[in-house]
C-alpha atoms as a PDB file:
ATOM      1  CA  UNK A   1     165.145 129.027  66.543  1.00  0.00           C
ATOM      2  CA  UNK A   2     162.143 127.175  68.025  1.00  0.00           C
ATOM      3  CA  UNK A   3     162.233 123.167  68.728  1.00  0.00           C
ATOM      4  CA  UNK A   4     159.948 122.019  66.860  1.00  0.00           C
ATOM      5  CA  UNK A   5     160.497 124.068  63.335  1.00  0.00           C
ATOM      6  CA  UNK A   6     163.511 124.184  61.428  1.00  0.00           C
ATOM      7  CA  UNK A   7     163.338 126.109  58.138  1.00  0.00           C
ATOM      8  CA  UNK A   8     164.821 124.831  55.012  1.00  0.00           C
ATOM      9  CA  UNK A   9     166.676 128.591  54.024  1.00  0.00           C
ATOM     10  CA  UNK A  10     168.696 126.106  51.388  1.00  0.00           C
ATOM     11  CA  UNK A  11     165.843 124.438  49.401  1.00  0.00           C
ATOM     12  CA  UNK A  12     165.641 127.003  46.840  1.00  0.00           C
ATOM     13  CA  UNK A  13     169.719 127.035  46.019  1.00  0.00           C
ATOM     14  CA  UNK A  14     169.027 123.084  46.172  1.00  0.00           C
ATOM     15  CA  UNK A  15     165.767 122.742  43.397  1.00  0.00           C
ATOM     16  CA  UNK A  16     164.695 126.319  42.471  1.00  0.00           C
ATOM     17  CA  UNK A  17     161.609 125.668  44.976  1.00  0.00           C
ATOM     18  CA  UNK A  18     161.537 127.229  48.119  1.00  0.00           C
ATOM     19  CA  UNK A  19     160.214 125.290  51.352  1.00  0.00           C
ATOM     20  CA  UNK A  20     156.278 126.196  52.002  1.00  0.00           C
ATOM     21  CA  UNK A  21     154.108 125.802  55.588  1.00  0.00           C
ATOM     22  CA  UNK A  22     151.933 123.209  55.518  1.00  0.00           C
ATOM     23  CA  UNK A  23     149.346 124.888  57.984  1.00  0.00           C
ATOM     24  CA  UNK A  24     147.181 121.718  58.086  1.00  0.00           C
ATOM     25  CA  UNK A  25     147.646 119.271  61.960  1.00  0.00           C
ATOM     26  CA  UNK A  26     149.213 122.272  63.272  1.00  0.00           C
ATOM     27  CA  UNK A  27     148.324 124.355  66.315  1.00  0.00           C
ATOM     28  CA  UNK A  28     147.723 128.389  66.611  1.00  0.00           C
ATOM     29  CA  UNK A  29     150.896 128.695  68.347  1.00  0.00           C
ATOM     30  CA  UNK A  30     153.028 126.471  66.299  1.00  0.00           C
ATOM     31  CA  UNK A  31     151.910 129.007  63.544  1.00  0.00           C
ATOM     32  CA  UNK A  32     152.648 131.530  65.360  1.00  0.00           C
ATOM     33  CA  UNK A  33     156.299 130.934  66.141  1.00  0.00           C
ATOM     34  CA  UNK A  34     156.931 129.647  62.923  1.00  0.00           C
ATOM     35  CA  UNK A  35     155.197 133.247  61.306  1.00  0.00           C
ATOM     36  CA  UNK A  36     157.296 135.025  63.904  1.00  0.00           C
ATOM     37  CA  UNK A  37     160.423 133.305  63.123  1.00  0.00           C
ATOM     38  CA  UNK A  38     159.938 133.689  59.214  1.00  0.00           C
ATOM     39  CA  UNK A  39     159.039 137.438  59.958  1.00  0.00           C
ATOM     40  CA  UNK A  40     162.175 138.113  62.135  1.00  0.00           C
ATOM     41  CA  UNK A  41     164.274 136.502  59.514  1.00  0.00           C
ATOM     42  CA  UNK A  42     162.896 138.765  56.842  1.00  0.00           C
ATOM     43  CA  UNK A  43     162.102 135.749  54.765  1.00  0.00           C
ATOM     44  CA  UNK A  44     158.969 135.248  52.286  1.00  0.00           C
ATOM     45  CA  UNK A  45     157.134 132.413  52.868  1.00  0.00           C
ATOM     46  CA  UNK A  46     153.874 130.698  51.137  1.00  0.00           C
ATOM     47  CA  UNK A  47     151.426 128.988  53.662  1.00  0.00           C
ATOM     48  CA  UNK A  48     149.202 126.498  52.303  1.00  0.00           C
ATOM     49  CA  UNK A  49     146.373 124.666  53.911  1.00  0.00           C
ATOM     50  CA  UNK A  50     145.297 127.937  56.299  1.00  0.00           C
ATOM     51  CA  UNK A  51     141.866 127.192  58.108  1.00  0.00           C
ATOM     52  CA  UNK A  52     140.106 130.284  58.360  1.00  0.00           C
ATOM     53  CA  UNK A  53     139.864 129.817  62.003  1.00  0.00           C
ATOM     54  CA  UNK A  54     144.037 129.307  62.456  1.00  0.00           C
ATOM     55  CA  UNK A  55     144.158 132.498  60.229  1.00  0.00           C
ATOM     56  CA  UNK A  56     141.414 134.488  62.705  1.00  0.00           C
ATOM     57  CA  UNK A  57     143.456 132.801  65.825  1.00  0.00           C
ATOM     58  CA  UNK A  58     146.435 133.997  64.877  1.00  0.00           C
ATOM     59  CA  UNK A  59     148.222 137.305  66.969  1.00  0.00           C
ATOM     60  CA  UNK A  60     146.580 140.922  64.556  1.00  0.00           C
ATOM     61  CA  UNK A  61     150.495 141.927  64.269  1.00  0.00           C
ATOM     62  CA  UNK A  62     151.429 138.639  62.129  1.00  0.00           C
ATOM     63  CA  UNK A  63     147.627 138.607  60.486  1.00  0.00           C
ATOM     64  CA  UNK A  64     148.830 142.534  58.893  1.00  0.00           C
ATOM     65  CA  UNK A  65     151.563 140.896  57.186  1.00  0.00           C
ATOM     66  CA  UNK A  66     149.778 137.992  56.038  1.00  0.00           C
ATOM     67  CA  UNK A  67     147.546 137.822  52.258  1.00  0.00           C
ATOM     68  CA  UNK A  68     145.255 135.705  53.026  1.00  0.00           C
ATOM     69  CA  UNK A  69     142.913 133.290  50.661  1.00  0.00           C
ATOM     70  CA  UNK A  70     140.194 131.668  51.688  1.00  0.00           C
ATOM     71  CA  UNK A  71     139.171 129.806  49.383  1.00  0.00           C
ATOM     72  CA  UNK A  72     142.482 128.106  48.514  1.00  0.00           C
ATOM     73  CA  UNK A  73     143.347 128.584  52.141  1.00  0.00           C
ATOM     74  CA  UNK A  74     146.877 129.995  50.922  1.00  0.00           C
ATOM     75  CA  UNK A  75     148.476 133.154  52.514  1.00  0.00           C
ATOM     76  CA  UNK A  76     151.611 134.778  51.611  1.00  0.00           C
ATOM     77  CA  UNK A  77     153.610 136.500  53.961  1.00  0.00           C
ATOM     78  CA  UNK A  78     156.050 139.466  52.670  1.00  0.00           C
ATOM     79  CA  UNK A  79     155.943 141.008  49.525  1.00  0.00           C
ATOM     80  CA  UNK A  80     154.878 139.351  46.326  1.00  0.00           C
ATOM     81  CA  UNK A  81     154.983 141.197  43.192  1.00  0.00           C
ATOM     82  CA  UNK A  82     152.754 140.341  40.343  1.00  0.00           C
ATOM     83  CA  UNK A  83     153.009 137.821  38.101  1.00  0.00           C
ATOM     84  CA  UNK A  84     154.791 138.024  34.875  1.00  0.00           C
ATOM     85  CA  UNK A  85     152.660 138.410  31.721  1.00  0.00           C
ATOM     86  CA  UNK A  86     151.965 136.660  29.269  1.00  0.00           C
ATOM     87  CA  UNK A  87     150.754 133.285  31.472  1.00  0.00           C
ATOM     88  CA  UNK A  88     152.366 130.262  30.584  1.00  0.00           C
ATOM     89  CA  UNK A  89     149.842 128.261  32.576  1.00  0.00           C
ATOM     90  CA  UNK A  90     146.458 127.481  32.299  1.00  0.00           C
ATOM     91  CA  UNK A  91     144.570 126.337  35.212  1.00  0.00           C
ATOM     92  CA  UNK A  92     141.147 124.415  33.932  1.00  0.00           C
ATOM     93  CA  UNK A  93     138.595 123.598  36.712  1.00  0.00           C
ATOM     94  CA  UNK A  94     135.941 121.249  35.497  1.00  0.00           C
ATOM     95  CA  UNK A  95     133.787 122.632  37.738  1.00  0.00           C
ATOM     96  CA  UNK A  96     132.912 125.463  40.563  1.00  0.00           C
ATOM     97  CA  UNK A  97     133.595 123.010  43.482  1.00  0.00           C
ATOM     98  CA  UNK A  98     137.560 121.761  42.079  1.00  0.00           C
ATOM     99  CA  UNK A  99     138.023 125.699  42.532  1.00  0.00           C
ATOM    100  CA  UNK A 100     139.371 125.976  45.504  1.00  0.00           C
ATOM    101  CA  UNK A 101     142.093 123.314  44.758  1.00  0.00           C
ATOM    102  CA  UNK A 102     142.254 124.900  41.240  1.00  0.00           C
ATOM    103  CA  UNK A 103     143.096 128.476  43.200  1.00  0.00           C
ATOM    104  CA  UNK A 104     146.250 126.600  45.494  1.00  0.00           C
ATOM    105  CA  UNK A 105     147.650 126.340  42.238  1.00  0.00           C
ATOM    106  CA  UNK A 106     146.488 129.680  40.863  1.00  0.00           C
ATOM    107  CA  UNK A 107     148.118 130.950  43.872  1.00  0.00           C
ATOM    108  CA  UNK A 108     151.413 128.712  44.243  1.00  0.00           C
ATOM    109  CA  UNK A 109     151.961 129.971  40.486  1.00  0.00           C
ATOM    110  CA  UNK A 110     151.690 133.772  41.732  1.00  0.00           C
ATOM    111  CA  UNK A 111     153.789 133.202  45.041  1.00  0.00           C
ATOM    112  CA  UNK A 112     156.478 132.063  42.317  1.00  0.00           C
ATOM    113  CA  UNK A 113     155.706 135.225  39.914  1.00  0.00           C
ATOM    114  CA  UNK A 114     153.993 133.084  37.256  1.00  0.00           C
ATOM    115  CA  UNK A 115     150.767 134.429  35.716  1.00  0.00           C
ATOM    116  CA  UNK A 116     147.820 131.532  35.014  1.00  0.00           C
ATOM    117  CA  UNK A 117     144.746 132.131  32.906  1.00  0.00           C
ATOM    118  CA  UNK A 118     141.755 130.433  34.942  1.00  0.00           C
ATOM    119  CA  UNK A 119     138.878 128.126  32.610  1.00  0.00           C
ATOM    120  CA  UNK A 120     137.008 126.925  35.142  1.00  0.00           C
ATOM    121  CA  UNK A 121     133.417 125.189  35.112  1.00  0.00           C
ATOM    122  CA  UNK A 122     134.689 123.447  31.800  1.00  0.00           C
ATOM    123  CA  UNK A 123     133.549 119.983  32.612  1.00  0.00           C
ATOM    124  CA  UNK A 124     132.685 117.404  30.419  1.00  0.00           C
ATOM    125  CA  UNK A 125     129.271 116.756  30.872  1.00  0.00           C
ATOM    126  CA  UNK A 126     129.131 120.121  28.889  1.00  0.00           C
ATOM    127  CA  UNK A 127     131.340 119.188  26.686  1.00  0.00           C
ATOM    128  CA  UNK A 128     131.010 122.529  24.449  1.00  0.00           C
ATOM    129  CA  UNK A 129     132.193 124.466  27.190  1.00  0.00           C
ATOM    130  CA  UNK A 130     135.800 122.968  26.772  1.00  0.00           C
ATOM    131  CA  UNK A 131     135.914 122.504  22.783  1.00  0.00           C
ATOM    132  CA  UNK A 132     135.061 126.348  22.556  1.00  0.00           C
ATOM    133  CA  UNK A 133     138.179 126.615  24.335  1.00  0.00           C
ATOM    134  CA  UNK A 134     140.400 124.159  23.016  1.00  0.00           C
ATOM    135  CA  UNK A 135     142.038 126.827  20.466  1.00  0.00           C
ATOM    136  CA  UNK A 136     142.590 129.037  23.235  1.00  0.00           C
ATOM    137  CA  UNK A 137     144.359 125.737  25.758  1.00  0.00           C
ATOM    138  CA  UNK A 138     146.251 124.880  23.031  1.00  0.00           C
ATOM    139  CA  UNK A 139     148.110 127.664  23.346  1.00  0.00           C
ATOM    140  CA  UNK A 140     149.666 126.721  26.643  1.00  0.00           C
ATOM    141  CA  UNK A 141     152.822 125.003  27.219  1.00  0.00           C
ATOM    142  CA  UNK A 142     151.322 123.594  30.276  1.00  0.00           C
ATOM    143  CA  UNK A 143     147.352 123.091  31.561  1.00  0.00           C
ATOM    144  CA  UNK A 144     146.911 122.288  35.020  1.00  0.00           C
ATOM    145  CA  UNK A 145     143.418 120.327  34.797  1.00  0.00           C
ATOM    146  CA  UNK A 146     141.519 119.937  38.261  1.00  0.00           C
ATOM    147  CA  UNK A 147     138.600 117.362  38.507  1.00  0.00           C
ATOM    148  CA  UNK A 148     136.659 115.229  40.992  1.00  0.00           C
ATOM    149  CA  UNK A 149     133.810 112.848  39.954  1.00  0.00           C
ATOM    150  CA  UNK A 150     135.077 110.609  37.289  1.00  0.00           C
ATOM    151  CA  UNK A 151     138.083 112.524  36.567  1.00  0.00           C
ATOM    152  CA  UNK A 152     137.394 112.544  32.419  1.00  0.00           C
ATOM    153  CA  UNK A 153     138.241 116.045  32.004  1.00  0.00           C
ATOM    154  CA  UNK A 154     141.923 114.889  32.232  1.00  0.00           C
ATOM    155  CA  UNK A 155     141.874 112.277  29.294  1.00  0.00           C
ATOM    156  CA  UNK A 156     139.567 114.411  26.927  1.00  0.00           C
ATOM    157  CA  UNK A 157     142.186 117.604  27.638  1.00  0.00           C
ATOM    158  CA  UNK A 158     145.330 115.043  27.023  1.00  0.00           C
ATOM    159  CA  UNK A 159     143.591 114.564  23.464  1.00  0.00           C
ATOM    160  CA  UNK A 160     142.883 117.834  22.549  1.00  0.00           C
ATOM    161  CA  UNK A 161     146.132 119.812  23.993  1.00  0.00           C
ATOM    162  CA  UNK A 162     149.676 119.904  23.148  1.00  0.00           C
ATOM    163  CA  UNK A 163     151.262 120.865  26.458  1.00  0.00           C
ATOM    164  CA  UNK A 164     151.652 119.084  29.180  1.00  0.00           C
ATOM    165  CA  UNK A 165     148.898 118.016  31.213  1.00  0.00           C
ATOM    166  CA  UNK A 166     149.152 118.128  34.894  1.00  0.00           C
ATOM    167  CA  UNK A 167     145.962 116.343  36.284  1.00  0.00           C
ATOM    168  CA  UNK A 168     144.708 117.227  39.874  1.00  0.00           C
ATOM    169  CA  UNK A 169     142.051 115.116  40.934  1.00  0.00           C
ATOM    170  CA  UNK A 170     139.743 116.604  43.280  1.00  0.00           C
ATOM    171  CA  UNK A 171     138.233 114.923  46.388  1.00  0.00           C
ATOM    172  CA  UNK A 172     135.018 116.186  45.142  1.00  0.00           C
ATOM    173  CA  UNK A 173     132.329 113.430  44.582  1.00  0.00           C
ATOM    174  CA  UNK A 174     130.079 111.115  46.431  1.00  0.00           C
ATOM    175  CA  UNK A 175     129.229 107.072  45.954  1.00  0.00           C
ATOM    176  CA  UNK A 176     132.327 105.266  44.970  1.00  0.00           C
ATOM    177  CA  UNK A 177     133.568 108.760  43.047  1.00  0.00           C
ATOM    178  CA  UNK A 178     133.856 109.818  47.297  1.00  0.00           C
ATOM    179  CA  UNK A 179     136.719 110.658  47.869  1.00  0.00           C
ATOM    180  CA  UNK A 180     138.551 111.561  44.852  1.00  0.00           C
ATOM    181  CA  UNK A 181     140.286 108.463  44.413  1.00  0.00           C
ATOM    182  CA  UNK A 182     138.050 107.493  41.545  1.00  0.00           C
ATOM    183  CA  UNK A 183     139.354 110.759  39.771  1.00  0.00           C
ATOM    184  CA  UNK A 184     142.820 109.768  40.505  1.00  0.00           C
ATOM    185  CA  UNK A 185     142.519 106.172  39.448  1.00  0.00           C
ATOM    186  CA  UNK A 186     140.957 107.609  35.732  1.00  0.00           C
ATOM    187  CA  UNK A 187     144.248 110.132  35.202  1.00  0.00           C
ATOM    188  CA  UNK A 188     146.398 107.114  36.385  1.00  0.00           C
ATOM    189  CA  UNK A 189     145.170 104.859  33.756  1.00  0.00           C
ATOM    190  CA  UNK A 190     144.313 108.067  30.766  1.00  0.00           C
ATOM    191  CA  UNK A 191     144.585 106.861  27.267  1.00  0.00           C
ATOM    192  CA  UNK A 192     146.254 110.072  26.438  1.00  0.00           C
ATOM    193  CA  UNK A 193     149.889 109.391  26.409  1.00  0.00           C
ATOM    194  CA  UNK A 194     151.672 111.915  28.781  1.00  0.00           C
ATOM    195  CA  UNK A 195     149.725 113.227  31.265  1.00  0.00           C
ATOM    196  CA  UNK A 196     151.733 113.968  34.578  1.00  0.00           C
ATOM    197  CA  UNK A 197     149.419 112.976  37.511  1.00  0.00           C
ATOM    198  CA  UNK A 198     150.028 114.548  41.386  1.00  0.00           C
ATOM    199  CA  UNK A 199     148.055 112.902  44.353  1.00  0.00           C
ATOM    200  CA  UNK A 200     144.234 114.279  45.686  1.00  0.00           C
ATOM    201  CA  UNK A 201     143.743 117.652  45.764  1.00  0.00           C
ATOM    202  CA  UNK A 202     147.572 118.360  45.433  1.00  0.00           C
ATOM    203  CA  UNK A 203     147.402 122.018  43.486  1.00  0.00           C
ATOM    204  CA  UNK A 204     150.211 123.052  45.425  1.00  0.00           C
ATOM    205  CA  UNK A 205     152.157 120.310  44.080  1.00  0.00           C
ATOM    206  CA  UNK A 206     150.994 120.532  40.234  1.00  0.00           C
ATOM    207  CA  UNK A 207     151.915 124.128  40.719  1.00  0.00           C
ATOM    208  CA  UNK A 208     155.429 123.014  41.754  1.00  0.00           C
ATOM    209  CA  UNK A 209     155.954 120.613  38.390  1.00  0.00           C
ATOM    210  CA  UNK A 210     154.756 123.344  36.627  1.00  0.00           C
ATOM    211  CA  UNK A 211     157.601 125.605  37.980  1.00  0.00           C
ATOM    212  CA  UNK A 212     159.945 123.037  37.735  1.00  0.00           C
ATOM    213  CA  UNK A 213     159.595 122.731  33.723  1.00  0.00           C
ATOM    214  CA  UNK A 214     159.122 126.312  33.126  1.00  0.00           C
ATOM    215  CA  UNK A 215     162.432 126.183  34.802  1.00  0.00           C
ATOM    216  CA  UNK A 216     164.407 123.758  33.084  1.00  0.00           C
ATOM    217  CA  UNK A 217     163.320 125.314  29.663  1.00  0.00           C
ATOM    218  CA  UNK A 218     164.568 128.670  30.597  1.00  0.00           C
ATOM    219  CA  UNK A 219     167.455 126.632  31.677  1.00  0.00           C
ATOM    220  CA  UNK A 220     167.993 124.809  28.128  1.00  0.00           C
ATOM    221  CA  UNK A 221     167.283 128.065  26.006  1.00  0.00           C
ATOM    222  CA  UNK A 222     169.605 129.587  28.421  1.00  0.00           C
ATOM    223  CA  UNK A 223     172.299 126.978  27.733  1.00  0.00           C
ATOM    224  CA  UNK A 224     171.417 126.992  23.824  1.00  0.00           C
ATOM    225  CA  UNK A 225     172.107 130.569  23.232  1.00  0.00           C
ATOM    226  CA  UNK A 226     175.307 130.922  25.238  1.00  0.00           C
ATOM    227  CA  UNK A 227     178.818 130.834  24.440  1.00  0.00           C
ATOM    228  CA  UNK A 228     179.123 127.606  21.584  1.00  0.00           C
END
């Protein structure tokens, strides 16, 4: 076991979530022993926050076992079999620069065998883009909604949508919208009762409270058709 990594092998027992590698502030060779280790162990493993140039860096033998994302900057190591069907998820973008926080959670979702329908460029400033869809949204028992700028996407989906609303704001944005924290401050304070809110560019986590209520349902209609 190295020094400076010890992996969580109890996390998923603990809350249904297993631990993930957060890739970002560390070096080539801390990835590399940590990969190795994981590899050794035989144990799957989702990697979030991978720099192209810690993915090149790293040894070919680990990069073979790796799936690698660029644009979400996710990688999976060990098998992953596709995601259930139908999706229970919706992943809405508002537009084409929130995609590559809109694909951590695309991915997250897969790593965990969950399917997610992608509606992405949706923003409001075109705000026929999203009605067309609404119908379709609606659908959804949860919407992860990713948005920089002003962050209005997440109040105008709260309105239209049933399910659950998982807002992602997205450091996208310049002026005082810089930063994303402009976007965050809008889904704090959303009109539309409900909305679930997770910090700056955080698909990862809105992934993971997307798992954790598609898990507690199966849970309760587990528990409602068993033994009375």
């Amino acid at each position: 076991m190295s020094r400076f990594f010890v992996h969580d092998h109890a996390r998923r027992q603990r809350i249904g979530l297993p631990e993930a590698v957060l890739c970002a502030g560390k070096t080539v060779a801390q990835l590399t022993a940590i990969l190795a280790e994981l590899a050794h162990e035989g144990e799957r493993a989702l990697l979030t926050r991978l720099l192209g140039e810690q993915y090149a860096a790293l040894p070919e033998s680990l990069r073979r076992l790796l799936d690698y994302d660029p644009l979400s900057g996710t990688a999976f190591l060990g098998f992953v079999a596709p995601p259930r069907l139908p999706a229970r998820v919706a992943v809405v973008a508002a537009g084409t620069s929130d995609q590559r926080v809109a694909e951590e959670a695309v991915r997250t979702l897969a790593f965990h065998g969950e399917a997610a329908e992608r509606h992405y460029d949706v923003g409001v400033a075109g705000l026929w883009r999203l009605l067309e869809r609404r119908d379709r949204l609606a659908r959804f028992p949860i919407v992860i909604a990713c948005a920089g700028m002003e962050g209005a996407l997440f109040s105008v989906l709260g309105g239209l949508v049933p399910g659950l609303v998982v807002a992602v704001p997205v450091s996208n944005g310049y002026g005082v919208a810089d930063g994303g924290r402009v976007a965050l401050q809008s889904a704090l304070a959303s009109c539309a009762p409900g909305i679930a809110v997770v910090n700056i560019d955080n698909g990862y986590g809105a992934a993971c409270v997307a798992l954790r209520v598609l898990a507690t349902a199966r849970q309760e209609s587990a528990g409602s058709t068993g033994p009375g």
